[in-house]
Protein backbone atom coordinates (compact mmCIF):
# COMPACT_ATOMS: atom_id res chain seq x y z
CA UNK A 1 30.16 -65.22 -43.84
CA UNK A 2 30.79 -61.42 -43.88
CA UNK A 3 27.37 -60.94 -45.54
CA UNK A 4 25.23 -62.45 -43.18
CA UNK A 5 26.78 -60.61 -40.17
CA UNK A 6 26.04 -57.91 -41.78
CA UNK A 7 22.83 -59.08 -42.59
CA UNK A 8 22.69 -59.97 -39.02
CA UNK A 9 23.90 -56.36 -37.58
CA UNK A 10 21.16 -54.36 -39.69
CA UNK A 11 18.38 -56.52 -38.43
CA UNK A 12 19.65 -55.75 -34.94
CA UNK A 13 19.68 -52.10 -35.96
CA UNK A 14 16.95 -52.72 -37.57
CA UNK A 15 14.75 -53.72 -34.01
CA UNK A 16 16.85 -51.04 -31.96
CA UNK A 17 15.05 -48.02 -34.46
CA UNK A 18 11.56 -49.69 -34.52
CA UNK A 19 11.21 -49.90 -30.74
CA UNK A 20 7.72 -48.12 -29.60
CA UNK A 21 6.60 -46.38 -26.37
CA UNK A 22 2.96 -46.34 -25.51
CA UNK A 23 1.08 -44.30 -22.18
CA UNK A 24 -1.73 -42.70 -21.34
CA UNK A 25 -2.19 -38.68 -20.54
CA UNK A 26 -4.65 -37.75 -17.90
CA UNK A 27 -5.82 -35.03 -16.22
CA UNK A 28 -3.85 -33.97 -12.87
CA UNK A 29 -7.30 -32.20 -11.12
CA UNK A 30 -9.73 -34.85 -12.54
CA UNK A 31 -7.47 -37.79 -13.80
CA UNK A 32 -9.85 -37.79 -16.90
CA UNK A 33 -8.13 -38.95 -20.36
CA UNK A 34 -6.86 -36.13 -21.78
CA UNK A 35 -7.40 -35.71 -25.64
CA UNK A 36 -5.76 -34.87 -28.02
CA UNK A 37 -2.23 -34.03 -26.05
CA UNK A 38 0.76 -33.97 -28.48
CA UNK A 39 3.53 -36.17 -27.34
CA UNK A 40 6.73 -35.04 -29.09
CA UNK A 41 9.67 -37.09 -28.91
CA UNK A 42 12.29 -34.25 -28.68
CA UNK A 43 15.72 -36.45 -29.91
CA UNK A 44 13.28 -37.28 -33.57
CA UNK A 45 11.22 -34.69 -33.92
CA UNK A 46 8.78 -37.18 -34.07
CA UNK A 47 4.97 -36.01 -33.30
CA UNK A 48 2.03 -38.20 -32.11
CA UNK A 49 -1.61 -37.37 -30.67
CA UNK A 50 -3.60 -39.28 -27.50
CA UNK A 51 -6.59 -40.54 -28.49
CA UNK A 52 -10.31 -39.84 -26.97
CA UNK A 53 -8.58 -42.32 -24.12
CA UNK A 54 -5.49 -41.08 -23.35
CA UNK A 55 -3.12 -43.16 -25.12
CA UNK A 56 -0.54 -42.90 -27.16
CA UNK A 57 1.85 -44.92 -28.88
CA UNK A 58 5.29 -43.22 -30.32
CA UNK A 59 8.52 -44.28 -31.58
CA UNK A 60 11.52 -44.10 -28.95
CA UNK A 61 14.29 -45.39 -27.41
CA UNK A 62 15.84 -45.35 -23.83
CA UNK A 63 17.64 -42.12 -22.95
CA UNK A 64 14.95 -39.94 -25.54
CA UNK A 65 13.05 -37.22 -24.26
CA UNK A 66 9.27 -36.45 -24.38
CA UNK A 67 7.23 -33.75 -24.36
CA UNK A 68 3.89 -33.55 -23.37
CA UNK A 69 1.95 -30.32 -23.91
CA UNK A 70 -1.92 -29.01 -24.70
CA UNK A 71 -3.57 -25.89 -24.71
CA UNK A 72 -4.54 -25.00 -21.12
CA UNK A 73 -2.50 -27.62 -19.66
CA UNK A 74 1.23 -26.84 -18.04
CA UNK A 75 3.58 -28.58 -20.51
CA UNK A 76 5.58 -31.50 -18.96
CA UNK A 77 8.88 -33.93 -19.81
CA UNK A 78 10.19 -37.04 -19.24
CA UNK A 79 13.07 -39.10 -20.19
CA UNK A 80 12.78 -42.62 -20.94
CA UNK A 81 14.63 -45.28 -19.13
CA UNK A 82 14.55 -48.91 -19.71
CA UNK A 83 11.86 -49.80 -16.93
CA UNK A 84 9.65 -46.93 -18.88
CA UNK A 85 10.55 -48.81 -21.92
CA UNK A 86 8.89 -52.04 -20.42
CA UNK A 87 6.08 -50.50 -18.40
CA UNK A 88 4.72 -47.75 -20.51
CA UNK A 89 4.20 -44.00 -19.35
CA UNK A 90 1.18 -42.45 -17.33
CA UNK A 91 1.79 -38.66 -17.32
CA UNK A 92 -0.99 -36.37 -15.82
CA UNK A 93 -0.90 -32.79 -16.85
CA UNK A 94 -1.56 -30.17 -14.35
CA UNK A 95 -3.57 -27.13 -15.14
CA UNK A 96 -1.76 -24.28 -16.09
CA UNK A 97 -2.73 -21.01 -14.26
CA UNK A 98 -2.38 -17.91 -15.21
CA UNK A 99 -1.79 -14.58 -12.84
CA UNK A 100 -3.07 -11.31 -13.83
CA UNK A 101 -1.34 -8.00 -12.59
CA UNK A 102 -3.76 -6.22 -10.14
CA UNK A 103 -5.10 -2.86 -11.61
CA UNK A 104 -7.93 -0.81 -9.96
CA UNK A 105 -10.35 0.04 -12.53
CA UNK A 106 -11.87 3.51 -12.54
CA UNK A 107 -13.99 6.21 -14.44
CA UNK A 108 -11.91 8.27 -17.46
CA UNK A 109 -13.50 11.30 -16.64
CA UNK A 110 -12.09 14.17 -18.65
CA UNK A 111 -10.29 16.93 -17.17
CA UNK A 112 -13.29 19.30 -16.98
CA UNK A 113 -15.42 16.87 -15.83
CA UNK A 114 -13.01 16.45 -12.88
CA UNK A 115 -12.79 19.92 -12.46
CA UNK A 116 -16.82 19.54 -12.73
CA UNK A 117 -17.31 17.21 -10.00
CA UNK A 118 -15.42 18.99 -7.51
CA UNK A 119 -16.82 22.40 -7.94
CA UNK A 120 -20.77 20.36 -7.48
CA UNK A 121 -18.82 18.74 -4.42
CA UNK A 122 -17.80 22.53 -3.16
CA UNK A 123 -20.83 24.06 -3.71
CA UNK A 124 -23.10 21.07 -3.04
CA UNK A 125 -25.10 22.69 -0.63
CA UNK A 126 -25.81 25.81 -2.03
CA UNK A 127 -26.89 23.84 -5.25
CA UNK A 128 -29.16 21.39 -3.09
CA UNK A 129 -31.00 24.07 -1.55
CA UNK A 130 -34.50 24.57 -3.27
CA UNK A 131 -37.30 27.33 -2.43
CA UNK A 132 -39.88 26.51 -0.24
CA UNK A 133 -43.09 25.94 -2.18
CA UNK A 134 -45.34 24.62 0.62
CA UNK A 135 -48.56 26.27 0.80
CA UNK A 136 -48.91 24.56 4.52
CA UNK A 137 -46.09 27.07 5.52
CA UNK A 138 -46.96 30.29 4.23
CA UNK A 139 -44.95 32.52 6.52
CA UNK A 140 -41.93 30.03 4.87
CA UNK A 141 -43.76 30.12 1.43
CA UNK A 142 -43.44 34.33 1.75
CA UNK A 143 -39.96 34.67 3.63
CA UNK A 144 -38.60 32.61 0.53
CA UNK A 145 -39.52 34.73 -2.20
CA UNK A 146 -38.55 38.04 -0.35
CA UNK A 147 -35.45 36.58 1.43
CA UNK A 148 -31.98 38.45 0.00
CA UNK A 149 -30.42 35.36 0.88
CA UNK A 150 -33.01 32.79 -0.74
CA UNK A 151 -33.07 36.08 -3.88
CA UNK A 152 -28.96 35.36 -4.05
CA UNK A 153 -29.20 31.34 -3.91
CA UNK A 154 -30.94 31.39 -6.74
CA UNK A 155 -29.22 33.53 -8.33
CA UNK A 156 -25.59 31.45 -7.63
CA UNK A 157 -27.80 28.18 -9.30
CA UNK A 158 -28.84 30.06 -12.22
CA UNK A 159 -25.33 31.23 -13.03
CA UNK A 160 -23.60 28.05 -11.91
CA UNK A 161 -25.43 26.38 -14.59
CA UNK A 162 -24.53 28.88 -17.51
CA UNK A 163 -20.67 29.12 -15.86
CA UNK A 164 -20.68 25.15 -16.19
CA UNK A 165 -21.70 25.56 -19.55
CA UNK A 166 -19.22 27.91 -20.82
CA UNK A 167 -16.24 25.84 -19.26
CA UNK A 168 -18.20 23.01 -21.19
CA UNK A 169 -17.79 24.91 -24.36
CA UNK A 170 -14.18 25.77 -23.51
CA UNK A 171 -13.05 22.56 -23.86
CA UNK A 172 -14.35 21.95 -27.13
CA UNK A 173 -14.21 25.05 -29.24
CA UNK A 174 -10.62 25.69 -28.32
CA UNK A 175 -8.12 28.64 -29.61
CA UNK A 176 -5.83 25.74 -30.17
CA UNK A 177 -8.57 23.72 -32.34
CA UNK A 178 -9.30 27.34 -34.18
CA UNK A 179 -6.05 28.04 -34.56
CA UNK A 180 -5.29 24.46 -36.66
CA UNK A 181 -7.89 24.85 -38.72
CA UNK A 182 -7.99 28.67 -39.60
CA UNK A 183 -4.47 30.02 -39.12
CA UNK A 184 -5.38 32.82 -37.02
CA UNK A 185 -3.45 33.82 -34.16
CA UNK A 186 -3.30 36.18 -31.57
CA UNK A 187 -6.17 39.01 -31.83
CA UNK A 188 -7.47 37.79 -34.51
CA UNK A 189 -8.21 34.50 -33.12
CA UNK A 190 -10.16 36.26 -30.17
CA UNK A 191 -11.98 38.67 -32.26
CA UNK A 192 -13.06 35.15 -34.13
CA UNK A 193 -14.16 33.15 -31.20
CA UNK A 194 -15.79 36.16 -29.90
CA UNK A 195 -18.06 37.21 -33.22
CA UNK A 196 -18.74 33.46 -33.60
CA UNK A 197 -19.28 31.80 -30.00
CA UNK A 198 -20.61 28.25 -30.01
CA UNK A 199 -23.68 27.11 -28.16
CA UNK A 200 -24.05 25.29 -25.46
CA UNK A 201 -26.05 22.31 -27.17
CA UNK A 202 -23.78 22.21 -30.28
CA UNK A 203 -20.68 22.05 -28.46
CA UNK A 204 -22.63 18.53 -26.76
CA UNK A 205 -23.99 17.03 -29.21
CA UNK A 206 -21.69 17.80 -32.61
CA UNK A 207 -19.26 14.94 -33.64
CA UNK A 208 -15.27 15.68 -33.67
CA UNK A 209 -15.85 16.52 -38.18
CA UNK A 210 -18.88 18.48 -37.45
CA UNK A 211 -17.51 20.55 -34.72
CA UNK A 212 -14.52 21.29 -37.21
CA UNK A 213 -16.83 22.04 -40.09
CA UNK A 214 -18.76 24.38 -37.82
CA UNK A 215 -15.69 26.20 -37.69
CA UNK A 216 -14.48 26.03 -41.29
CA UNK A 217 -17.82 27.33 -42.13
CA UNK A 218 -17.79 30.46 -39.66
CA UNK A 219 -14.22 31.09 -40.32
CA UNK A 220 -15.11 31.29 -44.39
CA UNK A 221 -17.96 33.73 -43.28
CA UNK A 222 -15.45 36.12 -41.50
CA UNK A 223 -13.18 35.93 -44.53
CA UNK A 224 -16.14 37.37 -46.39
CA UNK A 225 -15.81 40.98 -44.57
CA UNK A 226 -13.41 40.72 -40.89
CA UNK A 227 -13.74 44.30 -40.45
CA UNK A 228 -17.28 43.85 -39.76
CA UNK A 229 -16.67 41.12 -37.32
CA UNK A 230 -13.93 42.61 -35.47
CA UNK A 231 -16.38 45.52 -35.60
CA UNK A 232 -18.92 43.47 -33.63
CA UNK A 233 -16.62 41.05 -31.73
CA UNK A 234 -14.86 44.53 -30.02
CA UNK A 235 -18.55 45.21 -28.29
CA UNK A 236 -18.96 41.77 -27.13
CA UNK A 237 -18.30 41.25 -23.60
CA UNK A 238 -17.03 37.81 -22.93
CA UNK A 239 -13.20 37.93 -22.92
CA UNK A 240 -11.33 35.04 -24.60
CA UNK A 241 -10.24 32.44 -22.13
């Protein structure tokens, strides 16, 4: 008698464990079938997949927890009662959305070309101004070339080009740069950059290893004989900056 009640209680256990849930995931915006949502039934560990319809079947029992959650999708739970048990879940899934910070996006300019931009913004005018060249006008056509103020225009847009190009230079071929790579200091260092200034075109177009290798190259030269070159860097007149 013993055995078969306890016959009798496994088999109840028995159809407690095997009890199934089935549902159907859809879409919260659309209510389209949502595929493939895992459905994980949190108090088993137990993992299932919808299918191309929506539905799922998984292995639970009232008072277990499921989750439902897919890529894209805001994950959602839900507990199962007896009347879920019976009926069968339909879950939609919401779309998750995501908030970015607000940032302003703007230009990385470079120091100089900051510094740039506002001196063309300060002298703007003086820079826009061009020399007559109308031969309809010639009392304008003649003023213009004998004008001291038209002469000293173009004299201030001659030499605001080469001053923009030096400060171009300058932030390239810097003492600190010479310094790392050559060990000089002080004096020395300006009687280098000054025997050995950098054009203009170089300093634009050369690569971060060929402007060092410029250097490494000119400083070896200097090694060769510096009395020479401080000889000739004393008469030059640009001043290290």
């Amino acid at each position: 008698m013993r055995q078969f009640l306890f016959i009798y209680i496994l088999l109840i256990c028995s159809n407690v464990q095997a009890q199934y849930i089935s549902g159907v995931v859809t879409e919260g915006q659309t209510g389209k079938p949502l595929y493939p949502v895992s459905v994980i039934n949190v108090s088993t560990q137990q993992t299932v997949y919808t299918n191309q319809t929506g539905a799922f079947t998984i292995p639970a029992n009232e008072g277990h927890q499921l989750v439902f959650s897919m890529v894209g999708y805001a994950e959602q739970r839900k507990y199962i009662s007896a009347e879920l048990m019976q009926n069968g879940i339909k879950i939609a899934l919401p779309v998750k959305r995501f908030e970015l910070e607000e940032f302003v996006l703007r230009p990385k300019y470079t120091p100089y070309q900051l510094d740039s931009i506002r001196r063309r913004s300060t002298y703007k005018r003086a820079l826009a101004w061009e020399r007559s060249n109308s031969i309809m006008s010639p009392v304008s056509f003649i003023a213009d070339r004998i004008s001291k103020k038209s002469r000293t225009r173009l004299a201030f847009q001659r030499n605001f080009v080469k001053w923009e190009s030096e400060r171009f230079i300058d932030t390239r071929y810097t003492p600190e740069l010479v310094s790392s790579l050559t060990g000089l200091t002080g004096d020395s260092l300006g009687h280098f950059m000054n025997a050995y200034p950098m054009e203009y075109d170089y300093a634009r177009n050369a690569t971060e290893l060929e402007l060092k290798m410029w250097i490494r190259h000119h400083y070896r030269l200097w090694m060769k004989n510096p009395v020479i070159h401080l000889t000739d860097s004393l008469n030059q007149t640009k001043p290290l900056e």
